[in-house]
Protein backbone atom coordinates (compact mmCIF):
# COMPACT_ATOMS: atom_id res chain seq x y z
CA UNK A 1 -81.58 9.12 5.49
CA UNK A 2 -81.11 9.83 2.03
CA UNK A 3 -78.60 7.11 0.94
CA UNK A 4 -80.78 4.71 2.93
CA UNK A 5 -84.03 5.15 1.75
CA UNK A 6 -82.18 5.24 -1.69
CA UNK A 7 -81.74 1.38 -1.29
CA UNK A 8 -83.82 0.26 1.48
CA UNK A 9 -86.78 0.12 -1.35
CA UNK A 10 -84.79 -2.56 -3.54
CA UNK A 11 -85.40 -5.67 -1.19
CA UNK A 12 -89.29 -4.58 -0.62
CA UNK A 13 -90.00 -4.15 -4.40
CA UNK A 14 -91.69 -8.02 -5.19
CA UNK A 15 -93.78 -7.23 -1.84
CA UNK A 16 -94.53 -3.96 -3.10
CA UNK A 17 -95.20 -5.65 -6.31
CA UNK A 18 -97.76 -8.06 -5.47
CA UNK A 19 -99.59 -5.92 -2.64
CA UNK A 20 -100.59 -3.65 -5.57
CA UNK A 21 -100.56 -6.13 -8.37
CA UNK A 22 -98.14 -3.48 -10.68
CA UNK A 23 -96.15 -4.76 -13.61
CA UNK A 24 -92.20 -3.86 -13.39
CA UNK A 25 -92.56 -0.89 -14.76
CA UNK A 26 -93.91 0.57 -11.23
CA UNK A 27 -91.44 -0.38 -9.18
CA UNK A 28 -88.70 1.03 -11.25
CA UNK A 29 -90.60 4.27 -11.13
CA UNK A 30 -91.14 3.94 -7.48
CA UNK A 31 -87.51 3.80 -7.57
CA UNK A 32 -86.85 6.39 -10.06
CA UNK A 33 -89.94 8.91 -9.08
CA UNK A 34 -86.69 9.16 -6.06
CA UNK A 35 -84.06 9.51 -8.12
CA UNK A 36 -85.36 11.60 -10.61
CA UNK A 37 -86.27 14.66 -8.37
CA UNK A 38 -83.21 14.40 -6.30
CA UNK A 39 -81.10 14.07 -9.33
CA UNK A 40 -83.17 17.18 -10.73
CA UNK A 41 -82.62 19.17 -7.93
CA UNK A 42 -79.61 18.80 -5.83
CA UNK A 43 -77.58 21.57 -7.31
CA UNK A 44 -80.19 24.24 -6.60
CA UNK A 45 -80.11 22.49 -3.21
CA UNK A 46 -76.47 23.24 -2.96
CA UNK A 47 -77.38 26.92 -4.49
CA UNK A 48 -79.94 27.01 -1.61
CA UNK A 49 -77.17 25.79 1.05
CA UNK A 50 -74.78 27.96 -0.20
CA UNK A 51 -77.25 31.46 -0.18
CA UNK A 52 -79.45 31.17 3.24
CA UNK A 53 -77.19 28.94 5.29
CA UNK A 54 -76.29 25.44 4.99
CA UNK A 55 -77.51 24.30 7.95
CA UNK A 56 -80.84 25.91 7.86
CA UNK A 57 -81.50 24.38 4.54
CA UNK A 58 -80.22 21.02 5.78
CA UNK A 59 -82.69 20.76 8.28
CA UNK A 60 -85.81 21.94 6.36
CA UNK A 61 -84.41 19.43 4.00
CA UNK A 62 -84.62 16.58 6.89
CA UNK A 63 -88.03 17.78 7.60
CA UNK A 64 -89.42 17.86 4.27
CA UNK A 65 -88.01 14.12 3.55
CA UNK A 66 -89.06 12.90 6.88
CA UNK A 67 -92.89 14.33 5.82
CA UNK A 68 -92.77 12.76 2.35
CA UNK A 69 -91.49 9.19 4.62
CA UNK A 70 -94.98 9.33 6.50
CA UNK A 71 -96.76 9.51 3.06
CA UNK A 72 -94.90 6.53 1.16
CA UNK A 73 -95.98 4.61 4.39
CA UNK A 74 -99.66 5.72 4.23
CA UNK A 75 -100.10 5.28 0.30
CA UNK A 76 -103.18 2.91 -1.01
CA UNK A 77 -102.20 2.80 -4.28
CA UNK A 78 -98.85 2.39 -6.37
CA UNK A 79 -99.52 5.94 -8.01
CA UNK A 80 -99.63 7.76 -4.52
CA UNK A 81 -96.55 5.90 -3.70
CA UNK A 82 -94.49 6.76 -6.52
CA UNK A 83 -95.88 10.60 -6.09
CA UNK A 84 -94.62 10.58 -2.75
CA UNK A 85 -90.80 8.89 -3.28
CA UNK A 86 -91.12 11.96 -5.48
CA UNK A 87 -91.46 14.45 -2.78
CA UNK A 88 -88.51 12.86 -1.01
CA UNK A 89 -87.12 13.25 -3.40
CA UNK A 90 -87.25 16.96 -2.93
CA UNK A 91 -85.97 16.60 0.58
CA UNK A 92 -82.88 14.66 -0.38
CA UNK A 93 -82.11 17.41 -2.60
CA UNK A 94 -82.28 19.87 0.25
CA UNK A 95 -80.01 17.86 2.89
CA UNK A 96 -77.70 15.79 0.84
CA UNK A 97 -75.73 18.65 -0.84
CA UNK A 98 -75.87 20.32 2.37
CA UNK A 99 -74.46 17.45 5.05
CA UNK A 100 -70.98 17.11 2.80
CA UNK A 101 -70.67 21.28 2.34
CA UNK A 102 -70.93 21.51 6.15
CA UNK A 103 -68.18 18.80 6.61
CA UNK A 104 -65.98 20.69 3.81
CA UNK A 105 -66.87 24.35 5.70
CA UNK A 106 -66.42 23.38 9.31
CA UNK A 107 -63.28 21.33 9.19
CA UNK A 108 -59.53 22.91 8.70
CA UNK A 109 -57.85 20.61 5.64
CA UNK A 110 -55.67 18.68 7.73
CA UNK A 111 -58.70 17.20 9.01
CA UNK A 112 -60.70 17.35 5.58
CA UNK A 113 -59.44 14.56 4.33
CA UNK A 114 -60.57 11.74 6.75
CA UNK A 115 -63.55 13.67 7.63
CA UNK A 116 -64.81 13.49 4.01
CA UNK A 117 -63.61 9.66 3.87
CA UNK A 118 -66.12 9.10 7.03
CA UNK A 119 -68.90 10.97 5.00
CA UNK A 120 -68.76 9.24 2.20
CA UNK A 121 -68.26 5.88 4.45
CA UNK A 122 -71.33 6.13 6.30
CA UNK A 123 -73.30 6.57 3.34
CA UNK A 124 -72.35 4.11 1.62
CA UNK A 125 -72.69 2.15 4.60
CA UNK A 126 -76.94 3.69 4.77
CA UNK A 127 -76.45 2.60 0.92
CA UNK A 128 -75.19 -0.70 1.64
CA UNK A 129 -77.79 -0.75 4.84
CA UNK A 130 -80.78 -0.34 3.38
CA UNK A 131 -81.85 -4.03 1.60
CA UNK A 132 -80.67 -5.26 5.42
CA UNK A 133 -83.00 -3.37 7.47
CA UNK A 134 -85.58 -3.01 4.49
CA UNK A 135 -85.94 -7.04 4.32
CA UNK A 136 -85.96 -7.25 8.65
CA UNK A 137 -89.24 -4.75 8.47
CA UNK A 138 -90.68 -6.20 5.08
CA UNK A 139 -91.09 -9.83 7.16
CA UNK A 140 -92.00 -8.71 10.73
CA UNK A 141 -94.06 -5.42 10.37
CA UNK A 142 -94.09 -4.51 6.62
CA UNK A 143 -93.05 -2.89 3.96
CA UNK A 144 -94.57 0.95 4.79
CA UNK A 145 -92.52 0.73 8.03
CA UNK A 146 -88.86 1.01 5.67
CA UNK A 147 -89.98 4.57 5.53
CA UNK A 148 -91.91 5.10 9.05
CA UNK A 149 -88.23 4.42 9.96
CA UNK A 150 -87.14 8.05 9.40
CA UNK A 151 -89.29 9.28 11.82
CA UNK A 152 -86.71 8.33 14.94
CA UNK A 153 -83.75 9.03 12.51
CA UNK A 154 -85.20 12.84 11.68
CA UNK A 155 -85.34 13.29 15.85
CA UNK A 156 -81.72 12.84 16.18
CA UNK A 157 -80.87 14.24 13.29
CA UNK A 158 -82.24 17.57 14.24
CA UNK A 159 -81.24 17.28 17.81
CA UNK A 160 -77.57 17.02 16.76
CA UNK A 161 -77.94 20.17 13.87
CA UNK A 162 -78.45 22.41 17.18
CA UNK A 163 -74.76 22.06 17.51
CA UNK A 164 -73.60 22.36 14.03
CA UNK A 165 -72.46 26.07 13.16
CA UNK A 166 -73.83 27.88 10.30
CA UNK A 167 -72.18 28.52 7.35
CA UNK A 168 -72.53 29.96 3.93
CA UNK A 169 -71.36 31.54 0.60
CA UNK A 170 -71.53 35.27 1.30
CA UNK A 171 -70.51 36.13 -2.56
CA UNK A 172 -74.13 34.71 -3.77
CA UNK A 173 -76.55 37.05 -4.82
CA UNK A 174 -79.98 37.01 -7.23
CA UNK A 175 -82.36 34.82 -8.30
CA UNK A 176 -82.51 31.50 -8.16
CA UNK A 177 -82.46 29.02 -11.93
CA UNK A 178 -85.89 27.64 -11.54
CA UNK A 179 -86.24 27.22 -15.28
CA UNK A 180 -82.93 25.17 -15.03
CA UNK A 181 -83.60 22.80 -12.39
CA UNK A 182 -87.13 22.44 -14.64
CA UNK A 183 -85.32 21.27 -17.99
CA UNK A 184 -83.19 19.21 -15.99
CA UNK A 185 -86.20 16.91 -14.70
CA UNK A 186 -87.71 17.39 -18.06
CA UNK A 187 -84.44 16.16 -19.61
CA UNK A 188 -84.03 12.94 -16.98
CA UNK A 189 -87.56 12.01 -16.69
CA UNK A 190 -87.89 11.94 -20.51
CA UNK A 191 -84.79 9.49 -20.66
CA UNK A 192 -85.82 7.92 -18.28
CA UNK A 193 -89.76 7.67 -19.16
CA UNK A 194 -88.45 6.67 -22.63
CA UNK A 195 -85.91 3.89 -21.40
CA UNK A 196 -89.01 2.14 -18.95
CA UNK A 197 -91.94 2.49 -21.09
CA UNK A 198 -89.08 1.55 -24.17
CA UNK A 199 -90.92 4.80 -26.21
CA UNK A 200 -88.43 6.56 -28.91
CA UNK A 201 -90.36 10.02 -28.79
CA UNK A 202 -89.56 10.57 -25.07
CA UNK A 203 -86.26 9.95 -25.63
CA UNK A 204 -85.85 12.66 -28.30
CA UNK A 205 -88.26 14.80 -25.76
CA UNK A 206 -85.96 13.73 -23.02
CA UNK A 207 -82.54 14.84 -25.33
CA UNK A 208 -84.21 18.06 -26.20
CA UNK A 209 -84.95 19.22 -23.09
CA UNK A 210 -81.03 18.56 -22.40
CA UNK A 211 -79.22 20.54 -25.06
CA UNK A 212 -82.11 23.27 -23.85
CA UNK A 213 -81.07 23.20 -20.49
CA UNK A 214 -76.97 23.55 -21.90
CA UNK A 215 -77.82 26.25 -23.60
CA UNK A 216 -79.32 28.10 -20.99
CA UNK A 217 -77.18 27.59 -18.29
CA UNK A 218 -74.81 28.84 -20.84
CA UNK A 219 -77.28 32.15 -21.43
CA UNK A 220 -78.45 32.68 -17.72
CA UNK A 221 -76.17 35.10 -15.66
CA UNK A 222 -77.10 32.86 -12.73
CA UNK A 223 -77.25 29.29 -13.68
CA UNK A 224 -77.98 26.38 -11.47
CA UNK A 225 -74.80 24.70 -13.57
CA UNK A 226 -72.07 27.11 -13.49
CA UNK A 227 -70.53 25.21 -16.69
CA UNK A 228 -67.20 27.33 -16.08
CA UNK A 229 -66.42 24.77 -13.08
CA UNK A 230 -65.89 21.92 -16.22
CA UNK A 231 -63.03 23.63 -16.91
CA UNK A 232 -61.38 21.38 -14.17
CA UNK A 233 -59.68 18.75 -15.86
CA UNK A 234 -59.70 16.73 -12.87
CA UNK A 235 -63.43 17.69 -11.98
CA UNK A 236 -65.04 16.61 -15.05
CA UNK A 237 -63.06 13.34 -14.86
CA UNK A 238 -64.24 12.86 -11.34
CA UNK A 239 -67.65 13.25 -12.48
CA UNK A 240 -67.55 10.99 -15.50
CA UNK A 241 -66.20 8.04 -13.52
CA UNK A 242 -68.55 8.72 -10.76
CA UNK A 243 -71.33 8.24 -13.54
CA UNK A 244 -69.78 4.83 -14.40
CA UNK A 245 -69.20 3.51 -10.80
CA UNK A 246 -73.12 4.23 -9.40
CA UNK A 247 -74.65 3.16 -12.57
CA UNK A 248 -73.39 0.09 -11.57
CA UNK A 249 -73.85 0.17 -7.70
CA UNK A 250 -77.29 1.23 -8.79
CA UNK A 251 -77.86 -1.33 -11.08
CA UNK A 252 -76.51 -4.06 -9.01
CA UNK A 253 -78.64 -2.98 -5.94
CA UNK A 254 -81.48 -2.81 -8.06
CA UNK A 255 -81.42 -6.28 -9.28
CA UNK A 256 -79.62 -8.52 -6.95
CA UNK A 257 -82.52 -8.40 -4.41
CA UNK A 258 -84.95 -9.36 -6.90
CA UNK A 259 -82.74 -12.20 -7.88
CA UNK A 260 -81.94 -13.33 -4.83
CA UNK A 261 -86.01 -13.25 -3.51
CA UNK A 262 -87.83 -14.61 -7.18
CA UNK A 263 -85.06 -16.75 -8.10
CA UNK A 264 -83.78 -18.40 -5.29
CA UNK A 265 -86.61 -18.63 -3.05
CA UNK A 266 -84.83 -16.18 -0.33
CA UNK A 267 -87.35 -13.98 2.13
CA UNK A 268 -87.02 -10.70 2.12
CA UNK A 269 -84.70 -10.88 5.38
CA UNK A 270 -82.23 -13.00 4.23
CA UNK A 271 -82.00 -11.10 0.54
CA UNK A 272 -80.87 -7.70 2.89
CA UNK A 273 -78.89 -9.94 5.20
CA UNK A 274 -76.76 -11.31 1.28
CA UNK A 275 -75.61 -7.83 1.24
CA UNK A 276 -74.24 -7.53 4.62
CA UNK A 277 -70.37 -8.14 3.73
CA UNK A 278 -70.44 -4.58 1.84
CA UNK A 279 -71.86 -2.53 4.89
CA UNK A 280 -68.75 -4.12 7.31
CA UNK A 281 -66.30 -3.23 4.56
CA UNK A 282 -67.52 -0.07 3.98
CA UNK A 283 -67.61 0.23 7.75
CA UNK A 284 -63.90 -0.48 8.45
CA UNK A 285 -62.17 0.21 5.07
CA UNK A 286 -63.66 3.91 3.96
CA UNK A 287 -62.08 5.96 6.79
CA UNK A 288 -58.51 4.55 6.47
CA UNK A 289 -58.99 4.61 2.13
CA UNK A 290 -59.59 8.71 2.61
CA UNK A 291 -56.54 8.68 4.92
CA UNK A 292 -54.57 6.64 2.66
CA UNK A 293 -55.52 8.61 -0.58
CA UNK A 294 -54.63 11.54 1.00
CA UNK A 295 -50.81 10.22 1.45
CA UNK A 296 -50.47 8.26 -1.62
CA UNK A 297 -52.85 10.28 -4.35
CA UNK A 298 -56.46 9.63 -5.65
CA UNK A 299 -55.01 7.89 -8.95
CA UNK A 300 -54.09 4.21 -7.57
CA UNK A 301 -57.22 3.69 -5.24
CA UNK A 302 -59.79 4.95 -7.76
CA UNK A 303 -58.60 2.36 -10.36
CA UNK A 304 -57.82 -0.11 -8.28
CA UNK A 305 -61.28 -0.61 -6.20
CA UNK A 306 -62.94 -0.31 -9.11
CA UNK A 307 -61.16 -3.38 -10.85
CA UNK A 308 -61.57 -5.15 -7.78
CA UNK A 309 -65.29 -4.41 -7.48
CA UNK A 310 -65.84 -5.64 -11.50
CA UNK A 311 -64.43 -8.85 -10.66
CA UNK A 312 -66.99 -9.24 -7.69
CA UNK A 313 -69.79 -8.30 -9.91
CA UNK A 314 -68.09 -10.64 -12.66
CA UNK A 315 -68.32 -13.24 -9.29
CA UNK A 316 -72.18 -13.12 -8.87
CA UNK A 317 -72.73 -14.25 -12.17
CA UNK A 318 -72.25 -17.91 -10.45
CA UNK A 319 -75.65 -16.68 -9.02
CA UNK A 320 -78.93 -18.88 -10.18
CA UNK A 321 -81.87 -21.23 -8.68
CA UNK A 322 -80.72 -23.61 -6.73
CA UNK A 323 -77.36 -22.18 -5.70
CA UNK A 324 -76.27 -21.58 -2.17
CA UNK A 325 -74.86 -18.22 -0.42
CA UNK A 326 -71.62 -19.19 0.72
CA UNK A 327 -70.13 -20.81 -2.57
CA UNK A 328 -72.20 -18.53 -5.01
CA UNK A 329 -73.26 -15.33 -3.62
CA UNK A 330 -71.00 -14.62 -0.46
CA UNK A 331 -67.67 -14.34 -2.36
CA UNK A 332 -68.95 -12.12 -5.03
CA UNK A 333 -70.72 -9.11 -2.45
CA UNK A 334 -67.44 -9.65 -0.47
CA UNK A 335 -65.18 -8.48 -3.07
CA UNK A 336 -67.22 -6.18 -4.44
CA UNK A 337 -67.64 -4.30 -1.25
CA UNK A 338 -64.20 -4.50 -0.80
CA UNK A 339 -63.38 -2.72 -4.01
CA UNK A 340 -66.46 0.22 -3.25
CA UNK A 341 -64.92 0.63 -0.33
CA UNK A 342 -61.63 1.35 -1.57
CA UNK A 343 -63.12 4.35 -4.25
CA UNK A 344 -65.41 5.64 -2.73
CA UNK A 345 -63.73 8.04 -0.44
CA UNK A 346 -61.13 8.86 -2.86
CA UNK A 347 -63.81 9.67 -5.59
CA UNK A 348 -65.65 12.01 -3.29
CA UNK A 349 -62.42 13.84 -1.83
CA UNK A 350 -61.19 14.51 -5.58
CA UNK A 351 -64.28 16.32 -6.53
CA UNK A 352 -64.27 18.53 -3.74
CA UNK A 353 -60.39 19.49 -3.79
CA UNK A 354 -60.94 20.05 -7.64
CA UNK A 355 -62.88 23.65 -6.73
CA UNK A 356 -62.22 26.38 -4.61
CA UNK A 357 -63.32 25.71 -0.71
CA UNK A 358 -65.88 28.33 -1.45
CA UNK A 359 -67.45 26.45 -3.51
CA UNK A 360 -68.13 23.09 -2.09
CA UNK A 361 -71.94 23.12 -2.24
CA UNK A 362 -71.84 23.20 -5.83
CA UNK A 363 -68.86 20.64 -6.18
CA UNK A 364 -70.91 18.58 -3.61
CA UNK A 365 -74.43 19.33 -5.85
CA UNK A 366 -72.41 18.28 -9.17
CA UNK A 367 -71.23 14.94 -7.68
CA UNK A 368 -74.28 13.54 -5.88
CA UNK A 369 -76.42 14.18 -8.75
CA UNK A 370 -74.05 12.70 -11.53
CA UNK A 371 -74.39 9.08 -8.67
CA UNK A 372 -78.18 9.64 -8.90
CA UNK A 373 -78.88 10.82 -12.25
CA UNK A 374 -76.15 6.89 -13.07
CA UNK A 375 -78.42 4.68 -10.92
CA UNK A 376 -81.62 6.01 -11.97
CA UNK A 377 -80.37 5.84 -15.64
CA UNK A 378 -79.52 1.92 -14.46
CA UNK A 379 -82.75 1.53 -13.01
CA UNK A 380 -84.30 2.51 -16.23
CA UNK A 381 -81.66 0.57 -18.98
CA UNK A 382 -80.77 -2.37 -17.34
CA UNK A 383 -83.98 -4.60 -17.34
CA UNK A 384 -84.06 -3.40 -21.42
CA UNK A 385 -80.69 -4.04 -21.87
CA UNK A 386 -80.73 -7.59 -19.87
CA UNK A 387 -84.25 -8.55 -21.90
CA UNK A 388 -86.52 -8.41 -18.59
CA UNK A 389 -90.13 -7.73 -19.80
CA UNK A 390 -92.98 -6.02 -17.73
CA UNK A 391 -94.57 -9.32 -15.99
CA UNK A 392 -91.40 -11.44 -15.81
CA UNK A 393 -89.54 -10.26 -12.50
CA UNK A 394 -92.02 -12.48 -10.71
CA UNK A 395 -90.70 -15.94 -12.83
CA UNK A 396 -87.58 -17.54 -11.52
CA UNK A 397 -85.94 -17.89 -15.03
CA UNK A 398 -86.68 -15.10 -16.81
CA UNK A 399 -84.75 -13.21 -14.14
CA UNK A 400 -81.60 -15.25 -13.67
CA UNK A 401 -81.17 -15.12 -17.49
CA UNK A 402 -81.55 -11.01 -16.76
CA UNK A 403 -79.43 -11.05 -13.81
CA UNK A 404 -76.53 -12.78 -15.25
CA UNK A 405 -76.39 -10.07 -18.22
CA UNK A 406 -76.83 -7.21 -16.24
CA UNK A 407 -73.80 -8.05 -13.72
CA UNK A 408 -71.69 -8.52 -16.78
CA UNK A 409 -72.72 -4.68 -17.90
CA UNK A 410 -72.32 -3.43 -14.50
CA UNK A 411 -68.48 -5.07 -14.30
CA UNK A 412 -67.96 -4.00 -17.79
CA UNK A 413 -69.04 0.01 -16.12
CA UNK A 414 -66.77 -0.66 -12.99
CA UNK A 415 -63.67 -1.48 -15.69
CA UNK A 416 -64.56 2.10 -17.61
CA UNK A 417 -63.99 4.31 -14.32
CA UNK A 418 -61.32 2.45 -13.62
CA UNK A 419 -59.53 3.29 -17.27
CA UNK A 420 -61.30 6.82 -17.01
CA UNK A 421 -59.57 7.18 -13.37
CA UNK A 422 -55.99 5.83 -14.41
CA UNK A 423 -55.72 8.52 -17.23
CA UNK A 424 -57.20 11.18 -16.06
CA UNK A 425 -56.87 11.41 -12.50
CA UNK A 426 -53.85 13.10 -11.23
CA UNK A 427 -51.28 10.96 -9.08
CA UNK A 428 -51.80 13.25 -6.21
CA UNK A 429 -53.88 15.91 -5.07
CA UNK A 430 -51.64 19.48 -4.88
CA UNK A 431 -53.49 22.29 -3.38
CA UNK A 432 -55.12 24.71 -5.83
CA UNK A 433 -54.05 22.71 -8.74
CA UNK A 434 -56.65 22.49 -11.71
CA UNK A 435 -59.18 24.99 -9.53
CA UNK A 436 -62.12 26.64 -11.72
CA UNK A 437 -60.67 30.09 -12.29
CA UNK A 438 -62.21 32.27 -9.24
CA UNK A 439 -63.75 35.89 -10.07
CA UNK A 440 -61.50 38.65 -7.90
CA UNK A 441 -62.58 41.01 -5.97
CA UNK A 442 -62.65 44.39 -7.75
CA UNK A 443 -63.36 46.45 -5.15
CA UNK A 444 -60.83 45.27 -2.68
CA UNK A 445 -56.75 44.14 -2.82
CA UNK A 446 -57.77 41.04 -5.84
CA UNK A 447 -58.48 38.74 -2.91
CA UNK A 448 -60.67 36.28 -4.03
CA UNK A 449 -60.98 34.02 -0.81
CA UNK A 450 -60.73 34.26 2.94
CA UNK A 451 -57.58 32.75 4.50
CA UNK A 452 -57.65 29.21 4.89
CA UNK A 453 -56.39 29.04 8.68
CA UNK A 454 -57.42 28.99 11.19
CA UNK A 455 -60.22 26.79 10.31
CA UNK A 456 -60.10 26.97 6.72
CA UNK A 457 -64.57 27.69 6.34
CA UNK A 458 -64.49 30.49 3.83
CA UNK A 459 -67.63 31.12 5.21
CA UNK A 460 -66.68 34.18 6.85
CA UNK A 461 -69.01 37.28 6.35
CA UNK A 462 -67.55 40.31 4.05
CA UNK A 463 -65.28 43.17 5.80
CA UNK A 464 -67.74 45.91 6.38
CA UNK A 465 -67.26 49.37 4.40
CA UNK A 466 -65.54 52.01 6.70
């Protein structure tokens, strides 16, 4: 639900656009009003997950967003709108950390491995969904019913949740850092207020409120950024190429509908249906790429799916007015879903084996919100960087010239995390290696985690005092 409605907006923006008569700057907030709170707030999601169950949070999560869906579909205005992708915002910070710590609790690490590689498939296949199913509803019922759509997925979802078992970190205790997740929206939706509106002073706002929200994770005793888990090598890389390789999924997704329907005359239908060669590769390549990183090492499939992806982005700048989809457009979405769906898995499993088991909310928390806090920065840069003013996205040339410079930025991103992944991404994954040191247990033999078998869930409760 999250990754879906994440992208599922994209192909309905121009309707959304001239139902409400909005200049750009709108729809990139209706976009980013998303991003910005579920950037904001998945790692006290994960904190959440990790303290009163990660199911339980999960599903308030599903209800929350699924609530929020209902009220994007019934908005009269563009403000409401944007108001509510905000609240969803909210939700997808409750279930998204939440659906990946569950996987890494539940399932024993021989089995980690491919079950994290279908995770990470099937979103990106919801990802990859969305401007599909978005265009369908936008030209048969309408645009409000890409989020009335969550109401039969939210059924299902919490019908199958009955099944999952609870788990949680039992060594969390205290309060929660409010005040944290606060600077951290302050500190994106300055940026990202400053990069739309193009005003300097937010920016500075923006950068303030980030070196304030360092510091006090650094002060707090319990921060919502436990800045000790950047002492993984391999987890800060991780992170910094997963910045590089959504900023330009997100940019690319952002765009590439709006070129596709104001530029080449496509309906909204067949501008989701362009996309369609990513969700089948993502469909049949991310479960064997997590099996195949897990035998051969992260290094070599997170640089090489990422070169492969720039040249498909490099591919669709053939794309202008007047062009046709198999010569122009099909090649370049089928090689760049080929090369996402060799990375993806990889990138996600590499995060998650760079901390301790225990710890996978906040390794999950870390990594989704460094791929929403890139594509929300796209959302924001790209049309300044590529020259696309407020009232030109609805004029045919003024956003092919845009389009062709922002693929060229995005390939140029995809090439960075593939250097960043080559140098510092280790060959292969060894257990333990690079872990964030672990606190020990001072009151008991220095263990500092449960046994790993059977089941490997360190979500066992404490030994009780005799």
């Amino acid at each position: 639900m999250a990754q879906l409605d994440a992208t599922i907006v994209t192909v309905a923006l121009p309707r959304i656009g001239a139902d409400f008569d909005v200049p750009l700057s709108d729809l990139q907030w209706t976009l980013n009003a998303y991003m910005l709170t579920l950037s904001g707030l998945l790692l006290l999601g994960g904190g959440l997950g990790d303290r009163f169950g990660r199911r339980r949070i999960f599903v308030l999560g599903v209800l929350w967003f699924t609530a929020a869906s209902v009220l994007c579909g019934l908005a009269p205005a563009s403000p409401v709108l944007i108001g509510a992708r905000a609240l969803q915002g909210v939700g997808g910070a409750l279930l998204t950390p939440g659906s990946l710590a569950l996987i890494q609790s539940s399932f024993r690490r021989s089995e980690r491995a491919k079950a994290v590689g279908l995770w990470s498939g099937l979103g990106g296949v919801a990802a990859a969904l969305g401007p599909f199913l978005g265009g369908w509803l936008v030209d048969g019922v309408g645009w409000r019913w890409i989020f009335y759509l969550n109401i039969p997925f939210a059924a299902v979802i919490l019908l199958l949740a009955r099944g999952v078992p609870e788990s949680r970190d039992w060594g969390t205790s205290g309060r929660f850092d409010v005040v944290g997740a606060a600077l951290a929206a302050l500190a994106l939706g300055g940026i990202a207020y400053a990069l739309i509106e193009r005003s300097a002073p937010w920016a500075g706002g923006g950068a303030v409120a980030g070196a304030v929200f360092v510091w006090w994770e650094h002060r707090t005793p319990r921060p919502m950024l436990p800045l000790g888990v950047f002492r993984s090598r391999r987890f800060s890389a991780a992170n910094l190429v997963t910045l590089c390789l959504y900023a330009a999924l997100g940019g690319v997704f952002f765009l590439l509908p709006t070129q596709l329907q104001n530029g080449l005359g496509y309906d909204a239908f067949r501008a989701g249906v362009a996309a369609l060669p990513i969700t089948l590769l993502l469909t049949a390549l991310s479960g064997p790429a997590g099996s195949l990183a897990q035998r051969i090492g992260p290094r070599l499939p997170m640089t090489a799916g990422p070169l492969v992806a720039a040249g498909g982005l490099a591919l669709l700048h053939r794309v202008h007015p007047g062009g046709s989809y198999w010569p122009d457009v099909f090649p370049g979405v089928a090689v760049t879903g080929l090369g996402v769906s060799l990375f993806v898995a990889p990138l996600t499993a590499t995060v998650l084996a760079s901390l301790d088991v225990r710890r996978a909310g906040i390794a999950s928390g870390v990594n989704n919100a460094a791929a929403r806090v890139a594509q929300l920065l796209a959302v924001a840069a790209l049309p300044l960087i590529a020259g696309l003013s407020a009232a030109q996205y609805r004029h045919a040339a003024a956003v092919d010239a845009a389009f062709g410079k922002a693929v060229l930025v995005c390939a140029g991103l995809m090439v960075a995390g593939a250097v960043g992944s080559w140098f510092a991404v280790p060959p292969r994954l060894a257990p333990g290696e690079e872990r964030a040191p672990e606190p020990q247990c001072k009151r008991h033999c220095a263990v500092s985690a449960p046994p790993l078998e059977p089941g490997d869930r360190g979500d066992e409760p404490p030994p009780r005092k005799q």
